[in-house]
PDB file of N, CA and C in Angstrom:
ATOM      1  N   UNK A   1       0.844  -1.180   0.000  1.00  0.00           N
ATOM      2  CA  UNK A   1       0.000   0.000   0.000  1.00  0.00           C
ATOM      3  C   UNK A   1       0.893   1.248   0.000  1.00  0.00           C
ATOM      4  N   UNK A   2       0.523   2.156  -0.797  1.00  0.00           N
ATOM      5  CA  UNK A   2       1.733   3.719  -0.850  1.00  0.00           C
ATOM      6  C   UNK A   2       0.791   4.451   0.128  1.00  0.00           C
ATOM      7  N   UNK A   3       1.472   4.930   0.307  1.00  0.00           N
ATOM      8  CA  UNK A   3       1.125   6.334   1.617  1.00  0.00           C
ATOM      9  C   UNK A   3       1.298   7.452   1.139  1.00  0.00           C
ATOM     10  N   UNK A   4       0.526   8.368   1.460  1.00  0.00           N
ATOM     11  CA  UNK A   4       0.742   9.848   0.814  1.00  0.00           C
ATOM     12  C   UNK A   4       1.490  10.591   1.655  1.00  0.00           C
ATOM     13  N   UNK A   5       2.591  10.072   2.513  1.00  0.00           N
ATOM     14  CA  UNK A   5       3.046  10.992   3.136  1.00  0.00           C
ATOM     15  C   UNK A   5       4.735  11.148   2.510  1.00  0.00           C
ATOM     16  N   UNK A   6       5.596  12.837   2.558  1.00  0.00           N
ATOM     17  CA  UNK A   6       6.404  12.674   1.767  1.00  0.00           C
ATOM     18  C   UNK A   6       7.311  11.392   1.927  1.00  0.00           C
ATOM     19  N   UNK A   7       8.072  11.627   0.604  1.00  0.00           N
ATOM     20  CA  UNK A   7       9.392  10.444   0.993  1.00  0.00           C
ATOM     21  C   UNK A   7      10.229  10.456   1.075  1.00  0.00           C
ATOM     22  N   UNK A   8      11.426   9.597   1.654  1.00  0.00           N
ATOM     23  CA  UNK A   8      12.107   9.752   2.186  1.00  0.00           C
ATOM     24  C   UNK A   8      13.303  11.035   1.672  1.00  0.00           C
ATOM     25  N   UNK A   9      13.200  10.834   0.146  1.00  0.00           N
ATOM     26  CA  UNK A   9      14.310  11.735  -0.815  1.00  0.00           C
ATOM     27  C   UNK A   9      13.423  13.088  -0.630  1.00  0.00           C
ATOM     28  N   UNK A  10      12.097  13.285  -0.823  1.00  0.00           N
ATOM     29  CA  UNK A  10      11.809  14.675  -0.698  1.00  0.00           C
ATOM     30  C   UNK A  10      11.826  15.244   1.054  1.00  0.00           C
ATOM     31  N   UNK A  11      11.848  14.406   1.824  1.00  0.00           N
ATOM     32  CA  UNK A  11      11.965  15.033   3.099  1.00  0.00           C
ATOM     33  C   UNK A  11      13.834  15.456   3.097  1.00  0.00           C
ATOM     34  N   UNK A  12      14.081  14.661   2.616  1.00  0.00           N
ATOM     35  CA  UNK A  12      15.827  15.006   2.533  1.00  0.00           C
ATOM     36  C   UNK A  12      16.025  16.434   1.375  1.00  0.00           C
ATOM     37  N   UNK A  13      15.676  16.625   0.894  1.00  0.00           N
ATOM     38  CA  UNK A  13      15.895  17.214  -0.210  1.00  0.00           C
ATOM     39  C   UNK A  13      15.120  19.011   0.954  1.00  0.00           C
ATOM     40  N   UNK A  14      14.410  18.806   0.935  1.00  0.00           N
ATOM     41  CA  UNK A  14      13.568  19.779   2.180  1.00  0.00           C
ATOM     42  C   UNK A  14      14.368  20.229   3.494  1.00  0.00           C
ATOM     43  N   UNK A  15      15.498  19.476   3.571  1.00  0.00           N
ATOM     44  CA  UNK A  15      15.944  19.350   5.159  1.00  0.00           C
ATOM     45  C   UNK A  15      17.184  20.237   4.459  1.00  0.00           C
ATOM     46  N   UNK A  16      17.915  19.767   3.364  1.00  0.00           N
ATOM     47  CA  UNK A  16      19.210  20.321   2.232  1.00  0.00           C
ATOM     48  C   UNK A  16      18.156  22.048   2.121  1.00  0.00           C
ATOM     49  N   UNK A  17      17.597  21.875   1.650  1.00  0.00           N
ATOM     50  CA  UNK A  17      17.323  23.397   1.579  1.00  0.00           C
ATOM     51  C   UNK A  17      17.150  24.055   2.880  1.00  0.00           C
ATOM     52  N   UNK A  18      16.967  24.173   3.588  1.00  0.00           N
ATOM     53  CA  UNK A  18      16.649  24.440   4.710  1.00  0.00           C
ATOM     54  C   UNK A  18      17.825  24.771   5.359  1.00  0.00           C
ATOM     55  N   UNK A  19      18.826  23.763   5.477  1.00  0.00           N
ATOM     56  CA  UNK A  19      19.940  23.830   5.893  1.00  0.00           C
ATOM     57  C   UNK A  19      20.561  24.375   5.293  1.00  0.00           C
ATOM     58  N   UNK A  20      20.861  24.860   3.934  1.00  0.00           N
ATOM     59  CA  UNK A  20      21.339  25.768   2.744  1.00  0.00           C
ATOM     60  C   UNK A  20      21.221  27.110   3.338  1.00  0.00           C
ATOM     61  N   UNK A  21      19.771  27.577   3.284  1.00  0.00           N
ATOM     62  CA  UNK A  21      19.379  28.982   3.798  1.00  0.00           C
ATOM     63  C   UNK A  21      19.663  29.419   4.855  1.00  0.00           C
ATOM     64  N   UNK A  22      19.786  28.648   5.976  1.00  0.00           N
ATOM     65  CA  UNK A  22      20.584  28.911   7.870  1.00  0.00           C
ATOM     66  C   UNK A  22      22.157  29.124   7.450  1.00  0.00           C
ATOM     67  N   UNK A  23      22.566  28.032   6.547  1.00  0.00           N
ATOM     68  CA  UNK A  23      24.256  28.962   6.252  1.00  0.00           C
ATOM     69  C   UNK A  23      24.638  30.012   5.707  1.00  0.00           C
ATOM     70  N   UNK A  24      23.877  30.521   4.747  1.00  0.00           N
ATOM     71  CA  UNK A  24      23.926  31.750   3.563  1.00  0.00           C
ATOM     72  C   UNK A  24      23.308  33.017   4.821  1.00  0.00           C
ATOM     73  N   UNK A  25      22.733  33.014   6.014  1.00  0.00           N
ATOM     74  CA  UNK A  25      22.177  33.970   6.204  1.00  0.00           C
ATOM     75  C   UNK A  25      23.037  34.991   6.766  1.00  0.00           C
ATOM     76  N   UNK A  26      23.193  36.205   6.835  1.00  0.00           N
ATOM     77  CA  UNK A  26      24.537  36.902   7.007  1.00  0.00           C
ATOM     78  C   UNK A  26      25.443  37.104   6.314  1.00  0.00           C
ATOM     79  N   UNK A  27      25.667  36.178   4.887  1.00  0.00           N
ATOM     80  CA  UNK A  27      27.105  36.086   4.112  1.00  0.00           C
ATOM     81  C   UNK A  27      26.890  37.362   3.379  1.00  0.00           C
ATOM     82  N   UNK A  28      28.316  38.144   3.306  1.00  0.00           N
ATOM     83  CA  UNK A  28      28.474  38.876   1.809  1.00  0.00           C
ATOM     84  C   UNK A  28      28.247  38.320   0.696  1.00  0.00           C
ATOM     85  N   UNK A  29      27.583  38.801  -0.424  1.00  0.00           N
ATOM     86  CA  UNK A  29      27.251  38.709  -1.821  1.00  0.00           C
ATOM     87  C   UNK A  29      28.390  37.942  -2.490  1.00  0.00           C
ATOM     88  N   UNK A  30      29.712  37.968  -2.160  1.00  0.00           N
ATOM     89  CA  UNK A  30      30.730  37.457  -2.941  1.00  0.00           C
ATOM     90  C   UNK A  30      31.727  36.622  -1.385  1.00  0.00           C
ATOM     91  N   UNK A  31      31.686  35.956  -1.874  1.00  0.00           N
ATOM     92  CA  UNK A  31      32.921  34.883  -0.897  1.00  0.00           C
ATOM     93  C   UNK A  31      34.271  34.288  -1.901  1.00  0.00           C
ATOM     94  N   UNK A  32      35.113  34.797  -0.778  1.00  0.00           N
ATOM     95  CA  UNK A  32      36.619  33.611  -0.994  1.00  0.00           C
ATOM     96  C   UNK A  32      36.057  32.820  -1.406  1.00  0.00           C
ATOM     97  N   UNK A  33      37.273  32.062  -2.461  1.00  0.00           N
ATOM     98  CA  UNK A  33      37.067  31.046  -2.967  1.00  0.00           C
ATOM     99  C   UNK A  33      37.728  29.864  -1.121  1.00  0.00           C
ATOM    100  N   UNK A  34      38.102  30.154  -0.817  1.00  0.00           N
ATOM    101  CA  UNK A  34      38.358  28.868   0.612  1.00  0.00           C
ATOM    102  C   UNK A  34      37.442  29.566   1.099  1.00  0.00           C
ATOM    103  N   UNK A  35      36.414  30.584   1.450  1.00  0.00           N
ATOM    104  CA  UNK A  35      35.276  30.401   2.342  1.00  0.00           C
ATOM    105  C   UNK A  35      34.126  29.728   1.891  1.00  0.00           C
ATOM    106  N   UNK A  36      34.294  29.513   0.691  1.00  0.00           N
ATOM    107  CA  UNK A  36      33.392  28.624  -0.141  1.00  0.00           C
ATOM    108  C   UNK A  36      33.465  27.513   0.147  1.00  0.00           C
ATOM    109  N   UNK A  37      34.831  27.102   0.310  1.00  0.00           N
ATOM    110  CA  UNK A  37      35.391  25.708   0.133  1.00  0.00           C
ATOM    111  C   UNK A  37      35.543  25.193   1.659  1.00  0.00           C
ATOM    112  N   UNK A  38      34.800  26.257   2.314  1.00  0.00           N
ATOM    113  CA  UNK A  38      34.768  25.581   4.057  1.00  0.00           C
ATOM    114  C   UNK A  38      33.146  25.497   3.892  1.00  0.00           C
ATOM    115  N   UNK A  39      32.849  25.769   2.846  1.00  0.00           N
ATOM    116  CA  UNK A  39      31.132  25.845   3.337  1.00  0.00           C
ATOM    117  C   UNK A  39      30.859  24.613   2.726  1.00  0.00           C
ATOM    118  N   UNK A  40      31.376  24.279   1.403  1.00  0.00           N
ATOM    119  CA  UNK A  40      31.331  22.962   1.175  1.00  0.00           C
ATOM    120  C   UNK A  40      31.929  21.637   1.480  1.00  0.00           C
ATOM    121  N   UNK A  41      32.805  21.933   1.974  1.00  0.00           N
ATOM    122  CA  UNK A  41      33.768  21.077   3.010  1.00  0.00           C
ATOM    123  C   UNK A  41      34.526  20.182   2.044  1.00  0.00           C
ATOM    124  N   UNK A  42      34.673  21.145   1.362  1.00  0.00           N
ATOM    125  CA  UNK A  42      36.022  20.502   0.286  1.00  0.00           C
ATOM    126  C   UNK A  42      37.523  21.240   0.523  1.00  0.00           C
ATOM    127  N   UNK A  43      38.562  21.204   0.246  1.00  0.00           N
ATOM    128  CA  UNK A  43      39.779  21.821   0.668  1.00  0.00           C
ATOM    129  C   UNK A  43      40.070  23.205  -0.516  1.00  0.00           C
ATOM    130  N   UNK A  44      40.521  23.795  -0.392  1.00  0.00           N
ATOM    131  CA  UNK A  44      41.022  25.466  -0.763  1.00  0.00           C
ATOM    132  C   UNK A  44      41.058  24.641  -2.583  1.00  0.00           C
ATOM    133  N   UNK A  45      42.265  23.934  -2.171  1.00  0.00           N
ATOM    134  CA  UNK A  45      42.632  23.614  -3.827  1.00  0.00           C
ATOM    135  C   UNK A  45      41.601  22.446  -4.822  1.00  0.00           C
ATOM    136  N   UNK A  46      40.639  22.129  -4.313  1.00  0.00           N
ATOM    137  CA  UNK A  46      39.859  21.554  -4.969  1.00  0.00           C
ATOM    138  C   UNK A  46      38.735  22.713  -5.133  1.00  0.00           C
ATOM    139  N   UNK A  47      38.370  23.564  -4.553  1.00  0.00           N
ATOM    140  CA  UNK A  47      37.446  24.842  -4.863  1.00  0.00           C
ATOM    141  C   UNK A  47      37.630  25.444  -6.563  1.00  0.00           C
ATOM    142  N   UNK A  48      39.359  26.283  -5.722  1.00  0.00           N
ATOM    143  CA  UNK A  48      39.896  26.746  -7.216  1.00  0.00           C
ATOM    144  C   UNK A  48      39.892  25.251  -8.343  1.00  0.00           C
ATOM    145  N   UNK A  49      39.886  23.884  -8.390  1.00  0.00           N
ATOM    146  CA  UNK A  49      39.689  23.317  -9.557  1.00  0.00           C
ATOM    147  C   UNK A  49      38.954  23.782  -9.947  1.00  0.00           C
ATOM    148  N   UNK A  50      37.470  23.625  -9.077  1.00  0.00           N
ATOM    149  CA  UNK A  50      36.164  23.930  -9.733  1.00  0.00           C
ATOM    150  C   UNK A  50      35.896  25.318 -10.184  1.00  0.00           C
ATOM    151  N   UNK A  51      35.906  26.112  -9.811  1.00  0.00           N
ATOM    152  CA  UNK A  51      36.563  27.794 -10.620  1.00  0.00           C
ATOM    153  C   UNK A  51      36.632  27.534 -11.497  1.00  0.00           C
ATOM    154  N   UNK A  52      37.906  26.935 -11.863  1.00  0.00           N
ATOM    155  CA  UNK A  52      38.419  27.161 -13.488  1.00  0.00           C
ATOM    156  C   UNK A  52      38.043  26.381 -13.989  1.00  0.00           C
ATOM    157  N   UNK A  53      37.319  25.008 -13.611  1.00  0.00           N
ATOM    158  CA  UNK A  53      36.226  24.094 -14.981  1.00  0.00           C
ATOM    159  C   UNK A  53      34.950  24.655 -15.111  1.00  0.00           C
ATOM    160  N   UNK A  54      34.853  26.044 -13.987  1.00  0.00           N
ATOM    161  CA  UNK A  54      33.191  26.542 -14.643  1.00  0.00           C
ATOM    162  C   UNK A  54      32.239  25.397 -13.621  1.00  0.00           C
ATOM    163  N   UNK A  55      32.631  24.690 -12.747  1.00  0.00           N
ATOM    164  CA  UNK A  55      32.023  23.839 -12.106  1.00  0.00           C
ATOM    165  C   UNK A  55      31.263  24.817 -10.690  1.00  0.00           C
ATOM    166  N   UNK A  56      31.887  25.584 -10.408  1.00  0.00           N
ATOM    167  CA  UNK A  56      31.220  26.499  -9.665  1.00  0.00           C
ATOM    168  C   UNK A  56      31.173  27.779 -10.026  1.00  0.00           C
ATOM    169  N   UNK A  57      30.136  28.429  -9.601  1.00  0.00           N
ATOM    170  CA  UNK A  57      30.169  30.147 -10.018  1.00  0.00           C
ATOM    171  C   UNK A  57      30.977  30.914  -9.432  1.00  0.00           C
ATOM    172  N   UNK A  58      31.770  31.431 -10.119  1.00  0.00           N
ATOM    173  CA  UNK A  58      32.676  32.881  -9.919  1.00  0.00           C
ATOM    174  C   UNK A  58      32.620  33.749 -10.340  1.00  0.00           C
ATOM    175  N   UNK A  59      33.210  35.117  -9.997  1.00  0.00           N
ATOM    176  CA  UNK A  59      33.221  35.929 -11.010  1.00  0.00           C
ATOM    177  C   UNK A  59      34.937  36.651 -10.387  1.00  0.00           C
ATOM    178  N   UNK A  60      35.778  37.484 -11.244  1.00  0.00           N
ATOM    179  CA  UNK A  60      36.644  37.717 -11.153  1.00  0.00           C
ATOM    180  C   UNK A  60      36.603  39.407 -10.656  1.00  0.00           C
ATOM    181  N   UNK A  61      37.425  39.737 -10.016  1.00  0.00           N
ATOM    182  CA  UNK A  61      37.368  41.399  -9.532  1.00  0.00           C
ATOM    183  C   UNK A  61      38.774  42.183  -9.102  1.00  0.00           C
ATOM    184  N   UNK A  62      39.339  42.686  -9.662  1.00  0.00           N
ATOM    185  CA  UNK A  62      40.651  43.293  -9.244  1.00  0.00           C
ATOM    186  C   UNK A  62      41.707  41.811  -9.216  1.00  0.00           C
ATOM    187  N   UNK A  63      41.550  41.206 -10.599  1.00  0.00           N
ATOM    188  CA  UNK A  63      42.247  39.794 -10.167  1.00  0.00           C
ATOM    189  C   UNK A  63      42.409  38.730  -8.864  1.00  0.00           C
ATOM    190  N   UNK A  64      41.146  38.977  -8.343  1.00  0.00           N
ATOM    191  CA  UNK A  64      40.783  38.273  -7.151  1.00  0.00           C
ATOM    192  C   UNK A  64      39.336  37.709  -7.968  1.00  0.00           C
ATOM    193  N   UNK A  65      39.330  36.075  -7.155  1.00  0.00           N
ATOM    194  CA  UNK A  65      38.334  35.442  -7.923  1.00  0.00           C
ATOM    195  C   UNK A  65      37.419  35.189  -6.596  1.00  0.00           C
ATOM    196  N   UNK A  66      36.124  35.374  -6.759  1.00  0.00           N
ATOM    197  CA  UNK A  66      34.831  35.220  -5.920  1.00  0.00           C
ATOM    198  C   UNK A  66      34.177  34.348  -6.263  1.00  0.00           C
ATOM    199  N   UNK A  67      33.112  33.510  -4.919  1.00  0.00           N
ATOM    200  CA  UNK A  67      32.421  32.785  -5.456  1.00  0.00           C
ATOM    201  C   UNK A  67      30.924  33.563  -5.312  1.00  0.00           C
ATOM    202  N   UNK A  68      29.360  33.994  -6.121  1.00  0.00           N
ATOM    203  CA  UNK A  68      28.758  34.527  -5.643  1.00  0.00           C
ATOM    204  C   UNK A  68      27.958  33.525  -4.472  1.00  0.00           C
ATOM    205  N   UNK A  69      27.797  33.960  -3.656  1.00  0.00           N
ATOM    206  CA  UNK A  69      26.987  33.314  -2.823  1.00  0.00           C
ATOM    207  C   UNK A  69      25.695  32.892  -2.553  1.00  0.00           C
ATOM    208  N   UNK A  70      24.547  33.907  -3.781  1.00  0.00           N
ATOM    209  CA  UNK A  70      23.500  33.295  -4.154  1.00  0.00           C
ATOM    210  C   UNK A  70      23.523  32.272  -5.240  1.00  0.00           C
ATOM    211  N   UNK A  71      24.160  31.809  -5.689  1.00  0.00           N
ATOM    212  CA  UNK A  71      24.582  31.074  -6.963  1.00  0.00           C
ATOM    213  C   UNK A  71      25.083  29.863  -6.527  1.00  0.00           C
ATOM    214  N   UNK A  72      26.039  29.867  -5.325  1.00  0.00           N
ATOM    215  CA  UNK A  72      26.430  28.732  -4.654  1.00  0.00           C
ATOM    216  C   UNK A  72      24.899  28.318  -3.417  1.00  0.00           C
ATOM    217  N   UNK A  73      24.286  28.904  -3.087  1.00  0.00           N
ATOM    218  CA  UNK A  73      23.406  28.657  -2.159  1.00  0.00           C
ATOM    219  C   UNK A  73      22.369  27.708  -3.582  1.00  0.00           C
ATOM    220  N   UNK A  74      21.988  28.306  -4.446  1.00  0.00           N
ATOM    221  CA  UNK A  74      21.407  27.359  -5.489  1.00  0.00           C
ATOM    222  C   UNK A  74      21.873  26.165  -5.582  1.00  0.00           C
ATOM    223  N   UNK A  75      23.582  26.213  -6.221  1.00  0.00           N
ATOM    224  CA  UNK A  75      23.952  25.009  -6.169  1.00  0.00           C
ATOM    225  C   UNK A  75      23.771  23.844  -5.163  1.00  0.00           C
ATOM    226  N   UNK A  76      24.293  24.160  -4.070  1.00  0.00           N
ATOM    227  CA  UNK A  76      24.026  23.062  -2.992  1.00  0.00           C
ATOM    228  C   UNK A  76      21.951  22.710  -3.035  1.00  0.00           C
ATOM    229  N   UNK A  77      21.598  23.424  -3.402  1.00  0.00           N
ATOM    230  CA  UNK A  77      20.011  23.644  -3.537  1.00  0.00           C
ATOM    231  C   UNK A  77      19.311  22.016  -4.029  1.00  0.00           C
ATOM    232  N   UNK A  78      20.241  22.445  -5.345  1.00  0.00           N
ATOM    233  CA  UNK A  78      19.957  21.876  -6.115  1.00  0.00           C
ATOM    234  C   UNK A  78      20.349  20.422  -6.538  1.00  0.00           C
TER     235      UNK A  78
END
C-alpha cells in the first residue's frame, strides 16, 4: 500500500534546503574562494579546480576570484 506521506528523498531534499538557507544567512554577496570551500567542506585547492572548470560560479574582480553566494546557495540547492 503507498502512503501519501512525503518520501524519504523529498523530506531530505527539504531538510538540504533548509539547511542551505541557515548557512547563507549573514554572508556577503561574494565569498573567498576557501570560504566557499569551508562551506562545502572541500579543501582550498579543490574549490579553485572547480573555478576554473566553470564547475562552480565565480566571477573575477581586481584579479581576485569570488564565489557569488547566491549562486552557490542554489547550487548546494539543487
Amino acid at each position: 500500500m503507498w502512503s501519501t506521506s512525503p518520501s524519504y528523498y523529498e523530506l531530505q531534499t527539504e531538510e538540504v534546503k533548509e539547511l542551505s538557507t541557515n548557512i547563507f544567512d549573514g554572508l556577503p554577496l561574494l565569498l573567498a574562494v576557501p570560504q566557499a570551500a569551508a562551506i562545502l567542506g572541500i579543501s582550498r585547492a579543490a574549490a579553485y579546480r572547480l573555478a576554473a572548470s566553470g564547475e562552480l560560479p565565480v566571477r573575477r574582480l581586481g584579479g581576485r576570484v569570488y564565489v557569488v553566494t547566491a549562486e552557490l546557495q542554489q547550487l548546494i540547492a539543487s
